[in-house]
Protein backbone atom coordinates (compact mmCIF):
# COMPACT_ATOMS: atom_id res chain seq x y z
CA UNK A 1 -9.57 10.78 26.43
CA UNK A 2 -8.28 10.66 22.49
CA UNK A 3 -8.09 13.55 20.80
CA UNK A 4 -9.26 13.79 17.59
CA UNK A 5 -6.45 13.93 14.15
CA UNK A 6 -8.00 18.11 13.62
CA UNK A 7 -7.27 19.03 16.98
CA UNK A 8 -4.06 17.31 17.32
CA UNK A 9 -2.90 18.68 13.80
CA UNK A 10 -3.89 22.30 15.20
CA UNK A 11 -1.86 22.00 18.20
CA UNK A 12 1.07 21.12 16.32
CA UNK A 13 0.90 23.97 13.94
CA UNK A 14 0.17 26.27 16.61
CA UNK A 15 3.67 25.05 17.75
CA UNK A 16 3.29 21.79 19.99
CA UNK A 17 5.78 19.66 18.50
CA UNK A 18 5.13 16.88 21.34
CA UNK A 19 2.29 16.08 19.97
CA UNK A 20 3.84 14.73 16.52
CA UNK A 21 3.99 11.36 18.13
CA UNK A 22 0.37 11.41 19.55
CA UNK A 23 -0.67 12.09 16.08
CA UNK A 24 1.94 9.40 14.67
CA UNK A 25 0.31 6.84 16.64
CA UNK A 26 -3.27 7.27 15.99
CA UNK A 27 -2.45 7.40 11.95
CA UNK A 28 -0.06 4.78 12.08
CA UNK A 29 -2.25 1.90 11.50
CA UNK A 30 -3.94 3.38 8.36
CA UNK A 31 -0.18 4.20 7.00
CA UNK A 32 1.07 0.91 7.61
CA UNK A 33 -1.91 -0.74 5.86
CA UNK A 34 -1.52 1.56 3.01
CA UNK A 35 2.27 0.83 2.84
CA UNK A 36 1.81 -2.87 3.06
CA UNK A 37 -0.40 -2.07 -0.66
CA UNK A 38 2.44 -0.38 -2.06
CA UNK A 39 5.52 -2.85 -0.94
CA UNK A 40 7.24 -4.55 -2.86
CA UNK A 41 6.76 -2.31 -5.85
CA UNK A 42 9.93 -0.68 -7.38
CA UNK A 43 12.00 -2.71 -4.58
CA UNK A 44 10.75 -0.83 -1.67
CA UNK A 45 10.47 -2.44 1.03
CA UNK A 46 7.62 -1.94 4.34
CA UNK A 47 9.96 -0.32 6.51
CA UNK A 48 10.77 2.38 3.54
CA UNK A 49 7.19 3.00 3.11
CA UNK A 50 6.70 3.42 6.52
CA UNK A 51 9.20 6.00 7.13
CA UNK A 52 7.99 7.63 3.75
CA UNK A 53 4.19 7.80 5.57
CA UNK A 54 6.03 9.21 8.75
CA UNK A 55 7.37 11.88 6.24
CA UNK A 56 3.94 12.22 4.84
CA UNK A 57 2.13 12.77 7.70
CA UNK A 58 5.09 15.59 8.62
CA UNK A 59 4.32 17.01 5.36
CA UNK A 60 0.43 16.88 5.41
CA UNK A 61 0.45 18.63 8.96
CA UNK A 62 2.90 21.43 7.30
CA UNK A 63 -0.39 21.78 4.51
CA UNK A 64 -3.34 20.65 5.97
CA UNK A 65 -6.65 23.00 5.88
CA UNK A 66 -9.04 21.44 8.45
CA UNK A 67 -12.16 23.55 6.17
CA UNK A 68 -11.39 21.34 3.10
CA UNK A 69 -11.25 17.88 4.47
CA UNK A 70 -10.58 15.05 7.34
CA UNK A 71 -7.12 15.09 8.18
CA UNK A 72 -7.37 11.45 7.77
CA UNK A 73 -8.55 11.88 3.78
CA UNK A 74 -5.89 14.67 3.38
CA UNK A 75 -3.44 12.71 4.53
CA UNK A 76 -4.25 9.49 2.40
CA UNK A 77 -3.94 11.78 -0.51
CA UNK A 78 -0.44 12.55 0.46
CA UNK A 79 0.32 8.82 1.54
CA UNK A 80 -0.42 7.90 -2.14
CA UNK A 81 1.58 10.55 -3.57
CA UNK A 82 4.57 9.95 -1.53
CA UNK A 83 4.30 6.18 -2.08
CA UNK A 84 4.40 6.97 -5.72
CA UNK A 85 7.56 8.68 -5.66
CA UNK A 86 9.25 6.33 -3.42
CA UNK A 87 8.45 3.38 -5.75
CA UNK A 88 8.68 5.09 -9.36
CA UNK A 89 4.93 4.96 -9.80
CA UNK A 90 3.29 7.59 -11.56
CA UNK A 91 -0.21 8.99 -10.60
CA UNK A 92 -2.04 11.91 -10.47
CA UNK A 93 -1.60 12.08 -6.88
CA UNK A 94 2.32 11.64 -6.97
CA UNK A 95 1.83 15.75 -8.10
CA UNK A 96 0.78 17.17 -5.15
CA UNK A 97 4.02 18.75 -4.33
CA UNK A 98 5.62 19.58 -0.78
């Protein structure tokens, strides 16, 4: 039985570090396809981008507020903004912070 981004992102805050890679592996499809956007811009390369979503998703499970949003749409937000540091492109996003 999956279990859903929310619950998975709960159980690692609560302390369940395991469960980083469970979570890794159900967003990793929607990172790589994001990354595969950005490549190629400011000489990054796919394989930067995807460790830069890995970081990402670290950093959106450090943040995330499951009243405000999907983790999924939380963590696109921070996809984009850490994509736009990695390749020297500036958005609004890129501001998000830590």
């Amino acid at each position: 039985m999956r279990v859903s981004n929310e619950e998975l992102v709960t159980l690692i805050q609560a302390g369940d570090s395991d469960k980083q890679v469970v979570l890794w592996n159900q967003v990793r499809r929607m990172v790589y396809q994001q990354a595969a956007r950005w490549a190629g811009f400011g000489g990054t390369t796919l394989e930067d981008l995807e460790q830069a979503g890995f970081i990402a998703m670290l950093r959106a499970v450090d943040t995330y507020d499951p009243t405000k949003a999907k983790f999924s749409t939380y963590l696109f937000q921070r996809l984009r903004a850490e994509f736009s540091a990695a390749t020297g492109q500036h958005t609004k996003q890129a501001r998000l912070g830590p």
